[in-house]
N, C-alpha and C. Protein backbone atom coordinates (compact mmCIF):
# COMPACT_ATOMS: atom_id res chain seq x y z
N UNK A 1 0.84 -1.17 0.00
CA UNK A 1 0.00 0.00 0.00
C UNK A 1 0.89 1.24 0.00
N UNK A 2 0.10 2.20 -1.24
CA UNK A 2 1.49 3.55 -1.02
C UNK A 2 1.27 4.27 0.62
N UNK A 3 2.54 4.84 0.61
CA UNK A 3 2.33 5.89 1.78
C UNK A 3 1.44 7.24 1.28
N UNK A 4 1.69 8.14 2.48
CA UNK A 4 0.42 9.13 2.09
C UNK A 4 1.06 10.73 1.26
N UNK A 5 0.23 11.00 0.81
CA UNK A 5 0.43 12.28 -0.51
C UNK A 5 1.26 13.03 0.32
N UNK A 6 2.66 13.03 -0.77
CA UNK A 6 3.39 14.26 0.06
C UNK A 6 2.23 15.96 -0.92
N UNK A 7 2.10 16.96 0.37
CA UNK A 7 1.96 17.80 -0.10
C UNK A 7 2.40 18.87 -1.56
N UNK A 8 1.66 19.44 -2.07
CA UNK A 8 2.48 20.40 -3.28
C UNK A 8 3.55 21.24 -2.96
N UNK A 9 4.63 21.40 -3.54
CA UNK A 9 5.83 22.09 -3.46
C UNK A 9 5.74 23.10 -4.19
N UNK A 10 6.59 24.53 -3.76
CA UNK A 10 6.38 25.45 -5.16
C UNK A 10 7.59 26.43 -4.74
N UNK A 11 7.83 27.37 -5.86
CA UNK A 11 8.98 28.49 -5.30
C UNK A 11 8.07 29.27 -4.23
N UNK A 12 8.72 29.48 -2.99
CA UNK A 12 8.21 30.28 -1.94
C UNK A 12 7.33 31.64 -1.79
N UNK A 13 8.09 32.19 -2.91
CA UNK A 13 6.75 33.25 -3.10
C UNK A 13 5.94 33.10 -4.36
N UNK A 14 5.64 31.93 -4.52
CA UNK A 14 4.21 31.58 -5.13
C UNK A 14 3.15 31.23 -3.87
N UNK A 15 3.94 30.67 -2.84
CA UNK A 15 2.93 29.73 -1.97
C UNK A 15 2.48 31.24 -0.44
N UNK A 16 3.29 31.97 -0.72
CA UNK A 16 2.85 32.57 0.63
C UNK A 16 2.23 34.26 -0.26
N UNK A 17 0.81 34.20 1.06
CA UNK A 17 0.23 35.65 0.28
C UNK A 17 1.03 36.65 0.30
N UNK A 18 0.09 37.27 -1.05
CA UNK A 18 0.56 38.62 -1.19
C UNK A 18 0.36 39.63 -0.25
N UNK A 19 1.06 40.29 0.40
CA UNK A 19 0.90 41.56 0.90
C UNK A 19 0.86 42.78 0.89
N UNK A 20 -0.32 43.89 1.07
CA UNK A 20 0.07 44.83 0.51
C UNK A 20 1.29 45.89 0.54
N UNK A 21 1.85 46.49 -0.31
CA UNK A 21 3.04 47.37 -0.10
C UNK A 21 2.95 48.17 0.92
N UNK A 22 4.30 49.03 1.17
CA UNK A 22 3.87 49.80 2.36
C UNK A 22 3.80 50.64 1.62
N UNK A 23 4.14 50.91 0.42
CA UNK A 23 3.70 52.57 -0.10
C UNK A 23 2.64 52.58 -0.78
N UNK A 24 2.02 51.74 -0.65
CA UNK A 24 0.76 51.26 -1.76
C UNK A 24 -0.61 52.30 -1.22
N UNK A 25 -0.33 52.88 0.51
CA UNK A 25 -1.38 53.66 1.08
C UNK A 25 -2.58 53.46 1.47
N UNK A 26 -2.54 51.93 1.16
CA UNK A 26 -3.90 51.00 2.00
C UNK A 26 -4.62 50.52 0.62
N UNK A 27 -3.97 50.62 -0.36
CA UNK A 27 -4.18 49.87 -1.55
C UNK A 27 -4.27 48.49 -1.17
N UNK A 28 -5.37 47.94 -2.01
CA UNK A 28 -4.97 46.54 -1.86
C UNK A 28 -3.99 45.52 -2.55
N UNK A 29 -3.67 44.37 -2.42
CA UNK A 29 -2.53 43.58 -2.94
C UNK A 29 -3.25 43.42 -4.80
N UNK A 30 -4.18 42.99 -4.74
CA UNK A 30 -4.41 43.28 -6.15
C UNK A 30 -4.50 44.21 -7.05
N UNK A 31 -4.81 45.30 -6.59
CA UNK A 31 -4.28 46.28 -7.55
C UNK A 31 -2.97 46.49 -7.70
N UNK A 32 -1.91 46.22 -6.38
CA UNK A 32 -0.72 46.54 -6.85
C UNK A 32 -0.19 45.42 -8.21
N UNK A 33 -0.77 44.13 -8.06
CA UNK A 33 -0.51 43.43 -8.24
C UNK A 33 -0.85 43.27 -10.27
N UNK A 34 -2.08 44.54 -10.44
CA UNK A 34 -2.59 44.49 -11.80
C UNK A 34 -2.14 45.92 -12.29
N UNK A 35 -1.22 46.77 -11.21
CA UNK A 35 -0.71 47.75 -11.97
C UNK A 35 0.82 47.01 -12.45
N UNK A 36 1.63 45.85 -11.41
CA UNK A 36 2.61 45.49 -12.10
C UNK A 36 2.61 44.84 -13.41
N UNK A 37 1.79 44.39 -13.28
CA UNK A 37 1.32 43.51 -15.08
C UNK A 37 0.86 44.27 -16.14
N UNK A 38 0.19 45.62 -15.78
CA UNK A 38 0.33 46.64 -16.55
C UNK A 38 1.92 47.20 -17.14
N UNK A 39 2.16 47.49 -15.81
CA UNK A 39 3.91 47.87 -16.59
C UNK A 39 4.64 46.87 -17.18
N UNK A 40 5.01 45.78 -17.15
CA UNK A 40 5.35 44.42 -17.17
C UNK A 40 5.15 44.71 -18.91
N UNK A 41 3.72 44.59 -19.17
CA UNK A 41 3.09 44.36 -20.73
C UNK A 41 3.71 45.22 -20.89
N UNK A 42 3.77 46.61 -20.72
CA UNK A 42 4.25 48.26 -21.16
C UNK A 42 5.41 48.33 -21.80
N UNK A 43 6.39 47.55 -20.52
CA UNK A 43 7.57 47.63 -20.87
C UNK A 43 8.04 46.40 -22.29
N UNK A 44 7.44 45.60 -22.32
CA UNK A 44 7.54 44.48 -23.43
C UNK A 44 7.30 45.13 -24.58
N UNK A 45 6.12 45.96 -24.51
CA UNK A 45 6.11 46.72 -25.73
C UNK A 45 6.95 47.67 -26.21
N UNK A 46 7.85 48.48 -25.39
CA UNK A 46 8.81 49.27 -25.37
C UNK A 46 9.77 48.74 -26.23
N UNK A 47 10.31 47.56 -25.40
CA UNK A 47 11.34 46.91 -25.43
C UNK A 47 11.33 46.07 -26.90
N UNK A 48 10.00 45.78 -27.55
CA UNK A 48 9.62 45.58 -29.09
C UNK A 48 9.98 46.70 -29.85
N UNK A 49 9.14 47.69 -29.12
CA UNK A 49 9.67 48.75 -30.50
C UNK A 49 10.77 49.28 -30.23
N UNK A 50 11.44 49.60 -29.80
CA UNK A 50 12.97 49.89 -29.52
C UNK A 50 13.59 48.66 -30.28
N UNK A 51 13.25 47.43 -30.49
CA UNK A 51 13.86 47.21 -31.10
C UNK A 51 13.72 46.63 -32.11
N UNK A 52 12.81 46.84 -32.89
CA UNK A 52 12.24 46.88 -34.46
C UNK A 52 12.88 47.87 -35.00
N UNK A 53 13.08 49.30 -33.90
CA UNK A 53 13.51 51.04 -34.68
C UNK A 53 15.18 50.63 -35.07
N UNK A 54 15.67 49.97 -33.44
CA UNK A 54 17.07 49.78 -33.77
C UNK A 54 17.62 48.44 -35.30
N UNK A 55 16.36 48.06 -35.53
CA UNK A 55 16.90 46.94 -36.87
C UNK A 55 16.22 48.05 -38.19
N UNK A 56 15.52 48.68 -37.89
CA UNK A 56 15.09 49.39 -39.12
C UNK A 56 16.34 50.15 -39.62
N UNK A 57 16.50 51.23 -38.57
CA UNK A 57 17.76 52.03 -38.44
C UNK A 57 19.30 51.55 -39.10
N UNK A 58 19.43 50.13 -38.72
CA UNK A 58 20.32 49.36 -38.98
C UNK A 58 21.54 50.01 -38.55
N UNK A 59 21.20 49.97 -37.04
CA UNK A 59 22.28 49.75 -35.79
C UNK A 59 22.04 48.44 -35.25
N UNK A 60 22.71 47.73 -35.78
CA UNK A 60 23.53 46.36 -35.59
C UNK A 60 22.24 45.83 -34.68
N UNK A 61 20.95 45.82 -35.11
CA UNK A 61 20.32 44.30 -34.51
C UNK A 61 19.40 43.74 -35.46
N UNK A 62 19.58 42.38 -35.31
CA UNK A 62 19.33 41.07 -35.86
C UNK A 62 18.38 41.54 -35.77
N UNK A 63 17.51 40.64 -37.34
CA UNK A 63 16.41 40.71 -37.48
C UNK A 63 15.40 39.16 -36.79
N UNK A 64 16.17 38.28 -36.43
CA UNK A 64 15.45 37.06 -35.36
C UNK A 64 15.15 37.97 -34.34
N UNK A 65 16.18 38.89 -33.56
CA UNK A 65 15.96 39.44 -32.26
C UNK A 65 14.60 40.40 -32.12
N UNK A 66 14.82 41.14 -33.29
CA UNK A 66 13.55 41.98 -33.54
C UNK A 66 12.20 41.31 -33.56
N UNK A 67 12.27 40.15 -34.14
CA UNK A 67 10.80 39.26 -34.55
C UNK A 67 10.44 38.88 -33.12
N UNK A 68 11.58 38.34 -32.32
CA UNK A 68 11.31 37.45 -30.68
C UNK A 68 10.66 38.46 -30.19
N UNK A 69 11.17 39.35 -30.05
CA UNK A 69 10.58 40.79 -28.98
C UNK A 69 9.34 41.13 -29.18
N UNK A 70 8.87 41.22 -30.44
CA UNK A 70 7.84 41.58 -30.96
C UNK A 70 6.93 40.55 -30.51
N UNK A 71 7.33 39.41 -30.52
CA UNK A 71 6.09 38.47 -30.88
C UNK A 71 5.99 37.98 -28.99
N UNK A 72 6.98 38.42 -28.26
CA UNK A 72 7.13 38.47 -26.80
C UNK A 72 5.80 39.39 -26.18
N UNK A 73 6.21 40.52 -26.62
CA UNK A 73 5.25 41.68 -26.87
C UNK A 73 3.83 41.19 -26.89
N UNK A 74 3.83 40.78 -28.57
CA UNK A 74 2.36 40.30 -28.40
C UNK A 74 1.93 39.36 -27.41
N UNK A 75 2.41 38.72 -27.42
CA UNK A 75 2.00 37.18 -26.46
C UNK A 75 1.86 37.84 -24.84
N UNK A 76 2.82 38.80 -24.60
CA UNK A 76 2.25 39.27 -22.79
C UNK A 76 0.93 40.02 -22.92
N UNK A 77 0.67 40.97 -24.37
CA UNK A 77 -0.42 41.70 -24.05
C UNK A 77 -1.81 40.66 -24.63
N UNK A 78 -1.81 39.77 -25.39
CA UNK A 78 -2.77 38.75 -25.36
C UNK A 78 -2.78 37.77 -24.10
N UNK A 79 -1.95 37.47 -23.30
CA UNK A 79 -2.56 36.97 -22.17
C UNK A 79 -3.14 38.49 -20.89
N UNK A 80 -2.40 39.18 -20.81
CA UNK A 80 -3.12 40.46 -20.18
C UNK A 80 -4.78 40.44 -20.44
N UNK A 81 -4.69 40.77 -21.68
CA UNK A 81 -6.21 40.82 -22.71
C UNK A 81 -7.37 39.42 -21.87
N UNK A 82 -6.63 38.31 -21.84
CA UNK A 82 -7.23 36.98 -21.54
C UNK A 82 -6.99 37.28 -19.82
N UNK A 83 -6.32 37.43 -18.77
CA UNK A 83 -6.58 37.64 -17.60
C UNK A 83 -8.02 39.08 -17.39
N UNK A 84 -7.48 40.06 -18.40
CA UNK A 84 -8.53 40.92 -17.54
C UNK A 84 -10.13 40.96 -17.73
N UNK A 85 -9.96 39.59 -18.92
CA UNK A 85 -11.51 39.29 -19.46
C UNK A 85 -11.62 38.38 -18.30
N UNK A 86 -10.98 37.50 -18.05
CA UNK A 86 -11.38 36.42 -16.65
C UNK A 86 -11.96 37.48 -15.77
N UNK A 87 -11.24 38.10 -15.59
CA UNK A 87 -11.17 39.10 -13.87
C UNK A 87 -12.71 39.79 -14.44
N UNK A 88 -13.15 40.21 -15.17
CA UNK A 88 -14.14 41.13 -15.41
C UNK A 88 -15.61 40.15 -15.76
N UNK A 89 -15.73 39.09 -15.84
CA UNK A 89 -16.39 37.97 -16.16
C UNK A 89 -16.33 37.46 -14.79
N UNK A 90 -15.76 37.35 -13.41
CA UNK A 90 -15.92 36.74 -12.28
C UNK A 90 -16.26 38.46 -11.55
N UNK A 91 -16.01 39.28 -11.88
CA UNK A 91 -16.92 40.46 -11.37
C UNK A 91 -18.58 40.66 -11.54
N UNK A 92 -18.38 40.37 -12.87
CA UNK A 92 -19.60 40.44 -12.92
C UNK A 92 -20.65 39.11 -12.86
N UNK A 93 -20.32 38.01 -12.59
CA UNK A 93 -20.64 37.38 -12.10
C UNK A 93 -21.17 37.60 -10.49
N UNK A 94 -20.07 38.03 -9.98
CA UNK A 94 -20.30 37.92 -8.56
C UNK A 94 -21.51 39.12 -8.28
N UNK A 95 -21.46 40.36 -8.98
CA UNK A 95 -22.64 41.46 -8.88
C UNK A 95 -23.59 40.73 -9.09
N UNK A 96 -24.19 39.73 -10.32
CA UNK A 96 -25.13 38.98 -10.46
C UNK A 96 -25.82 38.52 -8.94
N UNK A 97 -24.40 37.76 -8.38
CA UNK A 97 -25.21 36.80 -7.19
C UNK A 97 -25.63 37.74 -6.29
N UNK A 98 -25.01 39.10 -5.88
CA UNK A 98 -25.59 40.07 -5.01
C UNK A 98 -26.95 40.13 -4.92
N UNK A 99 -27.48 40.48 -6.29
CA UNK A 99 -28.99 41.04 -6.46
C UNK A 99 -30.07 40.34 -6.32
């Protein structure tokens, strides 16, 4: 007979809550948490076109490097797109059950 379920393992700050910042001002952990994924996407996009300009320009970057970034780019702001439809679909869900 097996022995019993070892528990789930994970990197440490996956498993312990979020807390809110101290400069956050009584913000809660999720908003800090959906303004970082805001910047996160922001900066991916930056970091695409900066460097599409630098291969256009043709200051020395590869055109693979340019395509990765880009398509990096897209892929953070299509899952963004797909989290904040979840998040807005379990909102309004939950207003539903209020009424």
């Amino acid at each position: 007979m097996p022995g019993p379920i070892a528990p789930i393992s994970g990197p440490p700050e996956l498993l312990e809550p979020i807390a809110p910042s101290a400069n956050s001002g009584g913000t809660g952990a999720f908003q800090d948490a959906f303004a970082a994924a805001i910047r996160s996407v922001e900066s991916s996009g930056h970091e695409a076109a900066a460097s599409v300009q630098s291969f256009l320009s043709g200051e020395g970057e590869e055109l693979h490097t340019a395509i990765l970034a880009t398509q990096k780019a897209e892929l953070a702001f299509d899952l963004f797109l797909q989290a904040r439809n979840k998040i807005v679909s379990a909102y309004t869900e939950i207003m539903h059950l209020q009424m």
